[in-house]
C-alpha atoms as a PDB file:
ATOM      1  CA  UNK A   1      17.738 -26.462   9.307  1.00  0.00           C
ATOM      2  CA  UNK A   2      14.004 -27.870  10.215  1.00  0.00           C
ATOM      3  CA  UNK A   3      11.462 -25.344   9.484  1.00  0.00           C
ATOM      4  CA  UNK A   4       8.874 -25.085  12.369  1.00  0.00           C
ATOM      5  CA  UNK A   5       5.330 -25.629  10.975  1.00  0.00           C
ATOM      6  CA  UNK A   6       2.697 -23.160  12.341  1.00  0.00           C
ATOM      7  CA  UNK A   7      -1.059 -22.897  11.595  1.00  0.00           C
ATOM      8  CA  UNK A   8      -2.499 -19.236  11.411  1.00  0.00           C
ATOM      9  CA  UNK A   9      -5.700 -18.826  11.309  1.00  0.00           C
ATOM     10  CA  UNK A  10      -7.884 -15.765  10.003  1.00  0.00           C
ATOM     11  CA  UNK A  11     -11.035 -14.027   8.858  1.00  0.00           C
ATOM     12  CA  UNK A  12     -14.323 -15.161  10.361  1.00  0.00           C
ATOM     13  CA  UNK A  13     -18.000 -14.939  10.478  1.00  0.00           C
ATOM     14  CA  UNK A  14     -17.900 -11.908  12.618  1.00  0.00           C
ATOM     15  CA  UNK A  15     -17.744  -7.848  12.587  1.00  0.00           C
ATOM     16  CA  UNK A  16     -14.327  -7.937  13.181  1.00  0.00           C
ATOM     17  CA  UNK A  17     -13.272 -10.392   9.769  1.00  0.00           C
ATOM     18  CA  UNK A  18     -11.122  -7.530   7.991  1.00  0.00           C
ATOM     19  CA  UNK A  19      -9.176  -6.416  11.111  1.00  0.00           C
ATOM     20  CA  UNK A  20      -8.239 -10.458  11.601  1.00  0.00           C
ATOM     21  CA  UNK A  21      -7.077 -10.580   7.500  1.00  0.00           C
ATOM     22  CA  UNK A  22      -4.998  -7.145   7.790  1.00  0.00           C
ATOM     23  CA  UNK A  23      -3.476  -8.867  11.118  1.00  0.00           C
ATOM     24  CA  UNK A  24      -2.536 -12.456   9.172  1.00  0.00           C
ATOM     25  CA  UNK A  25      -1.187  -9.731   6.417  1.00  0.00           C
ATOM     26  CA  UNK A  26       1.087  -8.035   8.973  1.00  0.00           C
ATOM     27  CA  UNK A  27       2.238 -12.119  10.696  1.00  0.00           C
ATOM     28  CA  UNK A  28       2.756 -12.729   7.058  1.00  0.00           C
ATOM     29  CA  UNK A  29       5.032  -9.986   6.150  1.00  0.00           C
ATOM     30  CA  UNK A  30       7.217 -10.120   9.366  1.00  0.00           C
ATOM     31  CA  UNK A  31       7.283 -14.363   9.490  1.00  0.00           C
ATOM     32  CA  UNK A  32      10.883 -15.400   9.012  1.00  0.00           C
ATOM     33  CA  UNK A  33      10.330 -18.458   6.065  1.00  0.00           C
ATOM     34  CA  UNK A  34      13.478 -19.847   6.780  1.00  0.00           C
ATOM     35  CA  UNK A  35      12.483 -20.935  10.580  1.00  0.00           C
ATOM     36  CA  UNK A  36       8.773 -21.482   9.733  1.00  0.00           C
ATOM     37  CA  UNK A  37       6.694 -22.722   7.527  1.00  0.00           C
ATOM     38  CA  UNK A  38       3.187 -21.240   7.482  1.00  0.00           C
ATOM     39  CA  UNK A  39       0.022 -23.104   6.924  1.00  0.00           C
ATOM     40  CA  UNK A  40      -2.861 -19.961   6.240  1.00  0.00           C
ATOM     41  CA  UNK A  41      -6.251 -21.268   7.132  1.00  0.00           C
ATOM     42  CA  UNK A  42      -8.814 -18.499   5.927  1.00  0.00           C
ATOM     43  CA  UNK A  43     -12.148 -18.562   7.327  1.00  0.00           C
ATOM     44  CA  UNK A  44     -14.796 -16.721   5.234  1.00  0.00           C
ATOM     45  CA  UNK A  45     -17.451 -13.937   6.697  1.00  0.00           C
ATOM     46  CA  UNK A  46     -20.066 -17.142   6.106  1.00  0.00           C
ATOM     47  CA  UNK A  47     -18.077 -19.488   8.297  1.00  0.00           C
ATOM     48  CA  UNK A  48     -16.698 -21.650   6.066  1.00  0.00           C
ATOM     49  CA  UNK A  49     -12.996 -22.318   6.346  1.00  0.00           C
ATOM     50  CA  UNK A  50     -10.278 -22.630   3.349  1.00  0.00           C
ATOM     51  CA  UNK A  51      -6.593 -22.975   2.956  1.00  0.00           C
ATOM     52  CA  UNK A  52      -4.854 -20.717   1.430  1.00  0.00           C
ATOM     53  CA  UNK A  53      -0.969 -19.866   0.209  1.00  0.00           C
ATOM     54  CA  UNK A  54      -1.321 -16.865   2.535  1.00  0.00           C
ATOM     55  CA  UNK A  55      -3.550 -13.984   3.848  1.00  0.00           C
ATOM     56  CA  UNK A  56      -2.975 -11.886   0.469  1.00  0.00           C
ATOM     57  CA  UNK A  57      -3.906 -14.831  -1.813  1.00  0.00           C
ATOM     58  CA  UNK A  58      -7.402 -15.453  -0.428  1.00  0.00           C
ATOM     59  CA  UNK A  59      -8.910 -18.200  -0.248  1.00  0.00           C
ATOM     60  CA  UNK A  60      -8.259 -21.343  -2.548  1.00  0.00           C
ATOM     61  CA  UNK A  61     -11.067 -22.155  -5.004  1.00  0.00           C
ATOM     62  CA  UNK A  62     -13.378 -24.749  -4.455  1.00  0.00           C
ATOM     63  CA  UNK A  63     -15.225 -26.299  -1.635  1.00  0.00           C
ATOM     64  CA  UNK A  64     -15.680 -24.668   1.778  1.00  0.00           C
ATOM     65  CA  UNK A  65     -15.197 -26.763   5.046  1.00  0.00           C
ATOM     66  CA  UNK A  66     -17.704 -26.437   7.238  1.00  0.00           C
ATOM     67  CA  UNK A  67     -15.688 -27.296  10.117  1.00  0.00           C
ATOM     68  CA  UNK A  68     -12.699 -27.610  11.520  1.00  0.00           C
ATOM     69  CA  UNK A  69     -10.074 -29.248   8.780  1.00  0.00           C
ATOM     70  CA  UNK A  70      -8.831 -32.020  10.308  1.00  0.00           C
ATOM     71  CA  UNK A  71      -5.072 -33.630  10.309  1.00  0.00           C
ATOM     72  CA  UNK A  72      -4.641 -36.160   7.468  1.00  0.00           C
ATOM     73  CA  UNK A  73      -3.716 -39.683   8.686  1.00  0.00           C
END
């Protein structure tokens, strides 16, 4: 069966950053991984945006992006 890939996104530069992690936490918990596969985008309370493995992992080391990440060619 073909997986259905979704992009979550969570966090943010804003007041309201842990409500929008403990949200992706609860998506994460209840997402069936058999009919999707998730693609966690974390965006820190800076701005900067990350992927990640999913909302309990954090965001993966390294460099921030700025922007937007954009779709690989």
């Amino acid at each position: 069966m073909t997986r259905l890939r979704v992009g979550l996104l969570f966090g943010g530069a804003s007041d309201e950053h842990a409500i929008s992690v403990k949200s992706a936490r609860e998506i994460c918990a209840h997402l069936d991984p058999e009919k999707y596969e998730a693609i966690w985008i974390g965006i820190t309370p800076a701005g900067g945006w990350r992927p990640c493995a999913d909302p309990t992992a954090g965001p993966a080391p390294g460099r921030s992006h700025p922007r937007p990440l954009r779709r690989a060619r």
